[in-house]
N, C-alpha and C. Protein backbone atom coordinates (compact mmCIF):
# COMPACT_ATOMS: atom_id res chain seq x y z
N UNK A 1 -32.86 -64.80 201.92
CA UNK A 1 -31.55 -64.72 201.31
C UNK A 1 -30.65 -63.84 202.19
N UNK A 2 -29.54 -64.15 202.67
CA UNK A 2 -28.64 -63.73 203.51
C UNK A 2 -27.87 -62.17 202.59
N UNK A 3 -28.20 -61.48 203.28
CA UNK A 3 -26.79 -60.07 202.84
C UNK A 3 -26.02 -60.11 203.23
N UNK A 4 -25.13 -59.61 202.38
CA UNK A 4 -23.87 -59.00 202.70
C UNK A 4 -23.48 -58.21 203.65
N UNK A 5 -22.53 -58.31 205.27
CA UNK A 5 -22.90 -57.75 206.01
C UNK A 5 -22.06 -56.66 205.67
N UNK A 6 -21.05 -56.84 204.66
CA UNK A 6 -19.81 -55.07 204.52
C UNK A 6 -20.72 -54.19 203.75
N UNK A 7 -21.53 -54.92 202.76
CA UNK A 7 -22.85 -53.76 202.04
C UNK A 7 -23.21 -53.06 203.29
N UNK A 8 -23.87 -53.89 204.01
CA UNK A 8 -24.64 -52.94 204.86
C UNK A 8 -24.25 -52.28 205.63
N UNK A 9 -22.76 -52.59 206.05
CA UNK A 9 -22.00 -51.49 206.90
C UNK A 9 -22.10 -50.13 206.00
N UNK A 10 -21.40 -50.45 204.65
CA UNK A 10 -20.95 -49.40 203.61
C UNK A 10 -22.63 -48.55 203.45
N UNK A 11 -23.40 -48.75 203.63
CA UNK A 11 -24.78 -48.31 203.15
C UNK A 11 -25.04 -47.10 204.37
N UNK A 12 -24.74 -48.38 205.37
CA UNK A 12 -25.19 -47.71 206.73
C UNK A 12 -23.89 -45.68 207.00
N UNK A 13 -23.13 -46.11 206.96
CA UNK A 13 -21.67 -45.39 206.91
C UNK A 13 -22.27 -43.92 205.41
N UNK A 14 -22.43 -44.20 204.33
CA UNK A 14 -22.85 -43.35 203.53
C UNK A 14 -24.44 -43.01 203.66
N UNK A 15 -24.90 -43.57 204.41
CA UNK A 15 -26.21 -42.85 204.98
C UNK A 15 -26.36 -41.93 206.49
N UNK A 16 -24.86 -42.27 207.33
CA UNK A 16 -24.84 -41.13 208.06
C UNK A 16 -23.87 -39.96 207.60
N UNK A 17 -23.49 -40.21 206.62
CA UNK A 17 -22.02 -39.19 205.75
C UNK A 17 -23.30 -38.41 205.35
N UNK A 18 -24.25 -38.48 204.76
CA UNK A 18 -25.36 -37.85 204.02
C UNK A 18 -26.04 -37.00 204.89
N UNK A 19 -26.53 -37.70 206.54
CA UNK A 19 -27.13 -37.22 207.47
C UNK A 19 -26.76 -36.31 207.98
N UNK A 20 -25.11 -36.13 208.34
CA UNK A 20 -24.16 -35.31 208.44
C UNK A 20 -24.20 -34.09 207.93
N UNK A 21 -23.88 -34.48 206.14
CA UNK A 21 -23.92 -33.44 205.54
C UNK A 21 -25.05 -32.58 205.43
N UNK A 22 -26.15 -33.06 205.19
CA UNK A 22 -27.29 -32.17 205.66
C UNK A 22 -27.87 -31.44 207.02
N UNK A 23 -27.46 -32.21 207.81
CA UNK A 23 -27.17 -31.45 209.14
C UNK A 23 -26.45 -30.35 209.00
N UNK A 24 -25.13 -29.85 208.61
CA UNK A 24 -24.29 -29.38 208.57
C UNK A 24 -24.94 -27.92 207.69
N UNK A 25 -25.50 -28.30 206.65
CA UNK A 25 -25.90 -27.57 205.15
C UNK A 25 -26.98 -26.51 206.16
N UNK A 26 -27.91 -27.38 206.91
CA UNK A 26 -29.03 -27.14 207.23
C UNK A 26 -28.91 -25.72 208.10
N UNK A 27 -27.74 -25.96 209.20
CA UNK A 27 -27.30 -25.22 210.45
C UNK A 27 -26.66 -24.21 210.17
N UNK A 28 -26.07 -24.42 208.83
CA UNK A 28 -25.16 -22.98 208.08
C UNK A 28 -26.45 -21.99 207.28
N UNK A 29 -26.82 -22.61 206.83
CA UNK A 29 -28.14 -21.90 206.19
C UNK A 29 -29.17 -20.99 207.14
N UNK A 30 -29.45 -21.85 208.35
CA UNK A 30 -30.29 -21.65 209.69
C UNK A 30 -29.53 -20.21 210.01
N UNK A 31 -28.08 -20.53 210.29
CA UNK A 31 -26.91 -19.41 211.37
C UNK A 31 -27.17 -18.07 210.31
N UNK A 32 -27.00 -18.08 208.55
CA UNK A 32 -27.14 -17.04 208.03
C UNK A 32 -28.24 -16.58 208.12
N UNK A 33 -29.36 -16.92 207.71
CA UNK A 33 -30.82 -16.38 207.49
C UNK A 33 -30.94 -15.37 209.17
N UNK A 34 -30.58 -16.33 210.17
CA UNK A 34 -30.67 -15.43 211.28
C UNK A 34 -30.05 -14.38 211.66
N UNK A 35 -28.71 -14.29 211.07
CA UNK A 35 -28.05 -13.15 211.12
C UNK A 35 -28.50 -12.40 210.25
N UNK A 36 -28.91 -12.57 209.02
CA UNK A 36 -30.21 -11.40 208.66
C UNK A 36 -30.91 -10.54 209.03
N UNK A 37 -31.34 -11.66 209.42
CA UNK A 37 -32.93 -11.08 210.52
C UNK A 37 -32.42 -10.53 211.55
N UNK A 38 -31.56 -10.72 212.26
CA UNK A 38 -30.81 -9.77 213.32
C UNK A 38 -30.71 -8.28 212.54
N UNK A 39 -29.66 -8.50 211.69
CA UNK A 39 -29.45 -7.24 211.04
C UNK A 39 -30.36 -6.98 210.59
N UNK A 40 -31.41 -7.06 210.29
CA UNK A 40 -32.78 -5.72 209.24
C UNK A 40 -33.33 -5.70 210.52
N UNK A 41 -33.47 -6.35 211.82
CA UNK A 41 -34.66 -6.10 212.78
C UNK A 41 -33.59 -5.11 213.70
N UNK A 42 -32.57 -5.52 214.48
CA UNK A 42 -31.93 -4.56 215.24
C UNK A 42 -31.48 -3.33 214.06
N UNK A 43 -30.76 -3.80 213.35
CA UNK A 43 -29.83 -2.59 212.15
C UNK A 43 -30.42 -1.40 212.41
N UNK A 44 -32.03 -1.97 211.72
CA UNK A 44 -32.65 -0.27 211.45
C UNK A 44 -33.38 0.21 212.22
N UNK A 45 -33.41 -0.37 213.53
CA UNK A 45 -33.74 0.95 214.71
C UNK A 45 -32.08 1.24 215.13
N UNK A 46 -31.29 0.70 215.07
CA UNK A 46 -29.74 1.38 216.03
C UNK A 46 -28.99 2.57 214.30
N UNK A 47 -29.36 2.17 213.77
CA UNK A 47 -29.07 3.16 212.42
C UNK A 47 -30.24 3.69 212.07
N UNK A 48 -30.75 4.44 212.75
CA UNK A 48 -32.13 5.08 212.16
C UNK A 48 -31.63 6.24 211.67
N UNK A 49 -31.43 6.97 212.50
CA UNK A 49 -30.55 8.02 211.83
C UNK A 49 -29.91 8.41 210.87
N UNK A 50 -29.09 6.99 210.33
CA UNK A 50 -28.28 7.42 209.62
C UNK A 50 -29.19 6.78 208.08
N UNK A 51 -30.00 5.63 208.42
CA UNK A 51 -31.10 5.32 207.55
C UNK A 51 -32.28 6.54 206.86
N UNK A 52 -32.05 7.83 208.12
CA UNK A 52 -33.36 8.59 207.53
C UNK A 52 -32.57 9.43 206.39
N UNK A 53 -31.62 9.26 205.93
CA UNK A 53 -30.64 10.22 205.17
C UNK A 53 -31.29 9.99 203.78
N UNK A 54 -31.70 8.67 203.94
CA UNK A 54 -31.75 8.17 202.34
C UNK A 54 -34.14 8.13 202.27
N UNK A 55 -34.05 8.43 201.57
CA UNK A 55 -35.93 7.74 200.71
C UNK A 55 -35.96 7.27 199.98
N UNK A 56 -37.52 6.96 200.20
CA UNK A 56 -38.11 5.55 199.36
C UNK A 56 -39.23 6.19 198.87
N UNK A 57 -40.10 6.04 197.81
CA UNK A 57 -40.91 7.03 197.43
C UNK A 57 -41.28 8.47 198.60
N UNK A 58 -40.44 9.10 198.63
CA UNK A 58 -40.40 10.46 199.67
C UNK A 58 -40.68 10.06 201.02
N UNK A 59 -39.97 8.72 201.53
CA UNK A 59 -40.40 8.74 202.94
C UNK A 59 -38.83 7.87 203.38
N UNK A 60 -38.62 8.84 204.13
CA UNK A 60 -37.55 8.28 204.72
C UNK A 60 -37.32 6.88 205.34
N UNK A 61 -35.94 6.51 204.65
CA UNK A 61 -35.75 4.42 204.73
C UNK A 61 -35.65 4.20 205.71
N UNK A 62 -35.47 4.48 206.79
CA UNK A 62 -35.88 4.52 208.59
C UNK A 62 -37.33 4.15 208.97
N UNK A 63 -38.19 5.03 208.33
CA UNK A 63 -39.30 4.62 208.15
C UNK A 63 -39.84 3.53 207.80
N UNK A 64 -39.52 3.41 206.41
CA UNK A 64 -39.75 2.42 205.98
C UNK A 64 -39.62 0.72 206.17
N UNK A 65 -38.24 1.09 206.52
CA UNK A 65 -37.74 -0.19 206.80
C UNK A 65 -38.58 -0.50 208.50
N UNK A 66 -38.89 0.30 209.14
CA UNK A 66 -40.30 0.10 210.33
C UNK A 66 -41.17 -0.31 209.90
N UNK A 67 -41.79 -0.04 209.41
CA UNK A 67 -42.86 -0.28 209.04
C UNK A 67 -43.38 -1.10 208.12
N UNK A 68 -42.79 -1.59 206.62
CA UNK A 68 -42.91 -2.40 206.21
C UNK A 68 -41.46 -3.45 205.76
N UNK A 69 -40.70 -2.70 205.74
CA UNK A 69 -39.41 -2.74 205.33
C UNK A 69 -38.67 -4.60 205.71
N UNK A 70 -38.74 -4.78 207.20
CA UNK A 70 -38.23 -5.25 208.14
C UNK A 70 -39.56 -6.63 207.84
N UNK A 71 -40.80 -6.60 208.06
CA UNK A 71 -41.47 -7.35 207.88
C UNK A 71 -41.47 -8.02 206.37
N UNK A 72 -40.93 -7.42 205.60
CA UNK A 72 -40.96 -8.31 204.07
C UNK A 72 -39.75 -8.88 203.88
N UNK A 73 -38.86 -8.47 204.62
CA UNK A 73 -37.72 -9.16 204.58
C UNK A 73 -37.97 -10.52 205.57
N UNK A 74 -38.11 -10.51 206.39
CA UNK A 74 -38.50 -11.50 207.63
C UNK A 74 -39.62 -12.87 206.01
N UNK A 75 -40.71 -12.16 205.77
CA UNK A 75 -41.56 -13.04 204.71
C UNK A 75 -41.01 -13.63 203.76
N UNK A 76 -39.90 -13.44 203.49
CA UNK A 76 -38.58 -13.38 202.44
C UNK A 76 -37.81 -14.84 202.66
N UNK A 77 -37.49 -13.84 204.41
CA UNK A 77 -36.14 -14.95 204.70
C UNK A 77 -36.97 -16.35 204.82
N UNK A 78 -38.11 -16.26 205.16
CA UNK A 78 -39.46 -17.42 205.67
C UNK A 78 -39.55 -18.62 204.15
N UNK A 79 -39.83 -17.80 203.12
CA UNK A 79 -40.25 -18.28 201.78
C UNK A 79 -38.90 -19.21 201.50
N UNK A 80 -37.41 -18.54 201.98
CA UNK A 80 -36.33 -19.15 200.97
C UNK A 80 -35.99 -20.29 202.03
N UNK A 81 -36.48 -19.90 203.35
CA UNK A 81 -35.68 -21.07 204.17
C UNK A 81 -36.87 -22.28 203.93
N UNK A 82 -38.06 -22.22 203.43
CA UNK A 82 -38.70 -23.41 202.93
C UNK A 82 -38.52 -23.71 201.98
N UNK A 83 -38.14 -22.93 201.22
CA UNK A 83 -37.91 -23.34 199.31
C UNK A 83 -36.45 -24.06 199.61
N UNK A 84 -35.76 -23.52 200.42
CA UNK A 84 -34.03 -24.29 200.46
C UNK A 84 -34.20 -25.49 200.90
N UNK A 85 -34.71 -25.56 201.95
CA UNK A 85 -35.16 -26.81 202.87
C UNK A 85 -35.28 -28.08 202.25
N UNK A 86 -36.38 -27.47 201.81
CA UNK A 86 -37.06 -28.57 200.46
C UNK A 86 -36.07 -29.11 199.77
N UNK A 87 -35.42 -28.67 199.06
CA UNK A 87 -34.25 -28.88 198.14
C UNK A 87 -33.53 -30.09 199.03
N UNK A 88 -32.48 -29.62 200.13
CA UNK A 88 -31.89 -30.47 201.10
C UNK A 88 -32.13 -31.18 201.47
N UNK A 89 -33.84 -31.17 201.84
CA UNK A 89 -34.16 -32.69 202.28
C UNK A 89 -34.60 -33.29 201.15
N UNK A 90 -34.60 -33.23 200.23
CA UNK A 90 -34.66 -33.86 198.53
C UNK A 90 -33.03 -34.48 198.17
N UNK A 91 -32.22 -33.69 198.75
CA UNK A 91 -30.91 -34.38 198.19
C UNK A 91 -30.38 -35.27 198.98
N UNK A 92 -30.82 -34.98 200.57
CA UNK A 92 -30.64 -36.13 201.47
C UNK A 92 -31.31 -37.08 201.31
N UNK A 93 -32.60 -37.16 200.74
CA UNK A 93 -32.82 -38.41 200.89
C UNK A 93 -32.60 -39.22 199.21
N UNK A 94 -32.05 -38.63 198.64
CA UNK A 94 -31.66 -39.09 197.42
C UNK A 94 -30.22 -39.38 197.75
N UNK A 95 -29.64 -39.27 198.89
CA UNK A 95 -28.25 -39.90 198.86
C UNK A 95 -28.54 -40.74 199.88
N UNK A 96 -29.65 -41.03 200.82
CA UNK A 96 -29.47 -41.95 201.85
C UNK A 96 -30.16 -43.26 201.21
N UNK A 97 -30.66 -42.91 199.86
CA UNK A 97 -31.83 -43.57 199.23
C UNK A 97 -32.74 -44.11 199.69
N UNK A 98 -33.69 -43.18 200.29
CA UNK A 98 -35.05 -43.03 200.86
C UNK A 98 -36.11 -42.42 199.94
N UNK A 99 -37.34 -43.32 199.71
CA UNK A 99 -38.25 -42.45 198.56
C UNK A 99 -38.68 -40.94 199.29
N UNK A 100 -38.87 -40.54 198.48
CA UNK A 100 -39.89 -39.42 199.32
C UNK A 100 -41.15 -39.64 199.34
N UNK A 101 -41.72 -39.27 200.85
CA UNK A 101 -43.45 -39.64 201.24
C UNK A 101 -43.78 -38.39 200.83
């Protein structure tokens, strides 16, 4: 049975509008999480100083943020950029209408 060839333009056209948009979602999400991680990994050695002002159960947040501080944030940013992910590529392919494997 022959299709419609403007369907399939129109299909084709709102399945790269979708591709797009998740591209787009993906790279803004990517650019923040990393500027994060910039800031807690550089931040708190170039502000140590001004980090040791403050504590965390009696140990100065300079410290802390060395030592464990910086690494749970990093495990953090790790957990949400897969939990987000997920999501995005769930809505992309629910607008390109692709099942999910």
């Amino acid at each position: 049975m022959p299709t419609d060839p403007t369907l399939e333009n129109d299909a084709r056209q709102r399945a790269a509008a979708a591709r797009a948009l998740h591209w787009e979602r993906s790279r803004n999400m990517t650019l923040l999480l990393l500027a994060l991680w910039l800031a807690t990994g550089f931040g708190t050695v170039f502000f140590a100083r001004e980090l040791a002002r403050f504590e965390i159960f009696g140990w100065p947040l300079s410290f802390y943020m060395a030592a464990q501080g910086a690494s749970l944030i990093s495990l953090a940013i790790i957990g949400f950029y897969a939990w987000r992910m997920r999501q995005l590529d769930r809505e992309a392919r629910a607008a390109i209408g692709d099942e999910p494997r």
